[in-house]
C-alpha atoms as a PDB file:
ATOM      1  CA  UNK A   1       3.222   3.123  29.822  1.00  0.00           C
ATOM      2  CA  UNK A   2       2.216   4.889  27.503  1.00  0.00           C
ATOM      3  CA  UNK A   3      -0.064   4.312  24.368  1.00  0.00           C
ATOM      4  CA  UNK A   4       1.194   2.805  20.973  1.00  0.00           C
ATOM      5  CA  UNK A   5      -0.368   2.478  17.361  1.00  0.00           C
ATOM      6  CA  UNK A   6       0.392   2.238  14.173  1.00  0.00           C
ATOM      7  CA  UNK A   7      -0.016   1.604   9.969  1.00  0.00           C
ATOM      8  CA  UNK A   8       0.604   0.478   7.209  1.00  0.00           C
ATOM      9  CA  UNK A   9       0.805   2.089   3.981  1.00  0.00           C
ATOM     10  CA  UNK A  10       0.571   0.439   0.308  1.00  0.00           C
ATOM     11  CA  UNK A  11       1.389   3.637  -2.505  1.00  0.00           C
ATOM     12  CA  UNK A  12       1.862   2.154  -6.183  1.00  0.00           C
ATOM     13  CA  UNK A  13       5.588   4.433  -6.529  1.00  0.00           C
ATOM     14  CA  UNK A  14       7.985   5.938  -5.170  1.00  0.00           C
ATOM     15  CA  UNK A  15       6.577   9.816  -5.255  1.00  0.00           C
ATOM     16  CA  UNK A  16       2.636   8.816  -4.080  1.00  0.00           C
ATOM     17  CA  UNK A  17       3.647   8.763  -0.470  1.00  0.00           C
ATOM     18  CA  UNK A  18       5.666  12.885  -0.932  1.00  0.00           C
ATOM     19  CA  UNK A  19       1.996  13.692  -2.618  1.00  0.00           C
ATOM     20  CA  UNK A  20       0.374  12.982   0.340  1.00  0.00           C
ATOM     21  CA  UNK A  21       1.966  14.091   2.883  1.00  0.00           C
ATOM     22  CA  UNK A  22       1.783  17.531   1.087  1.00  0.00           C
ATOM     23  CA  UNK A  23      -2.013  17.286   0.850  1.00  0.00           C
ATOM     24  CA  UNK A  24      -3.939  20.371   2.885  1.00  0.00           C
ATOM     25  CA  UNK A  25      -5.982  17.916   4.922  1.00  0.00           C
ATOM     26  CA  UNK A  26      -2.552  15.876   6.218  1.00  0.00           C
ATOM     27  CA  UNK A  27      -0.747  18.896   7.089  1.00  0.00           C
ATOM     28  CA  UNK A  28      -3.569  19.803   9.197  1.00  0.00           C
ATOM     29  CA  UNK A  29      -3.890  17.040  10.985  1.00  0.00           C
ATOM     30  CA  UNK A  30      -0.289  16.955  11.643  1.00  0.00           C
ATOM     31  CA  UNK A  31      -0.185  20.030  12.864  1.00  0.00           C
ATOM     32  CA  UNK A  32      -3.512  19.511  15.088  1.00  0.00           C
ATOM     33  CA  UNK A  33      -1.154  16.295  16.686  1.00  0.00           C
ATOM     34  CA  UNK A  34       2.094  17.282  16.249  1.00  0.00           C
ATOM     35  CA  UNK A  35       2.539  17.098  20.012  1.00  0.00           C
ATOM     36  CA  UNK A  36       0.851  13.927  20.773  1.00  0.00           C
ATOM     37  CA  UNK A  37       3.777  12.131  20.305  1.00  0.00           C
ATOM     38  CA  UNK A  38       6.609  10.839  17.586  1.00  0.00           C
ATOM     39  CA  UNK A  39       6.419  10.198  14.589  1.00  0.00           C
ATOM     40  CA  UNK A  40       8.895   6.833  12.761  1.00  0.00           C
ATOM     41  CA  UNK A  41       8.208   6.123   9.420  1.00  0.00           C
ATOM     42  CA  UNK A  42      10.310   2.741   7.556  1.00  0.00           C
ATOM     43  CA  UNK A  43       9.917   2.274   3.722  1.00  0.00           C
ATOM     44  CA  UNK A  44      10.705  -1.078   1.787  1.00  0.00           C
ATOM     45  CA  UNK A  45      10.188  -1.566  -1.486  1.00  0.00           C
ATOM     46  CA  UNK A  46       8.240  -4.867  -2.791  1.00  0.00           C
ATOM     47  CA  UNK A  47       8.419  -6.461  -6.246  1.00  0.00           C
ATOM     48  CA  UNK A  48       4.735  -7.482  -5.408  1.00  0.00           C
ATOM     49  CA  UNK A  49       2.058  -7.471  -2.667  1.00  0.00           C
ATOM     50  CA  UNK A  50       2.713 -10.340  -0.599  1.00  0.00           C
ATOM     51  CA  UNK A  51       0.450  -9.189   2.760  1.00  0.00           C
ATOM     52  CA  UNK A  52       1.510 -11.714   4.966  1.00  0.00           C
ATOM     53  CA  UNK A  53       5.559 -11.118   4.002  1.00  0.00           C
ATOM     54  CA  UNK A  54       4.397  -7.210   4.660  1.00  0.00           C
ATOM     55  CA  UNK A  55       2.960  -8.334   8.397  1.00  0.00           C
ATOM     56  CA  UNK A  56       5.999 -10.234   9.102  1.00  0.00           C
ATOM     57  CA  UNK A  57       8.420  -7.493   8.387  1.00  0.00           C
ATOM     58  CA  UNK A  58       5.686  -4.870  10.164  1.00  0.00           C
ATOM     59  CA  UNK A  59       6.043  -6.871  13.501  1.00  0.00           C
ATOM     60  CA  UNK A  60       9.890  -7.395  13.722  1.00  0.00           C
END
């Protein structure tokens, strides 16, 4: 079987997460691991932090 990890991400709006993945520094990683595996991403939006609402939705 093989391996499995993940994360969670916490960006104040809606454009923060496009401004990252554009930075030089993620592209190169990504690029270093592109092959490594796949890559899901899942996006809600939050009126507020609530971390253990954020945990439950992470794990179903």
């Amino acid at each position: 079987m093989a391996g499995r990890c993940g994360s969670v991400s916490v960006w104040t709006g809606r454009r923060a997460p496009a401004g990252f993945v554009r930075l030089p520094e993620h592209v190169a990683i990504m690029d270093e691991y592109r092959e490594r595996g796949t890559t899901r991403s899942v996006i809600r939006e939050y009126e507020s932090l609530d971390v253990t609402r954020v945990r439950r939705d992470m794990e179903a």
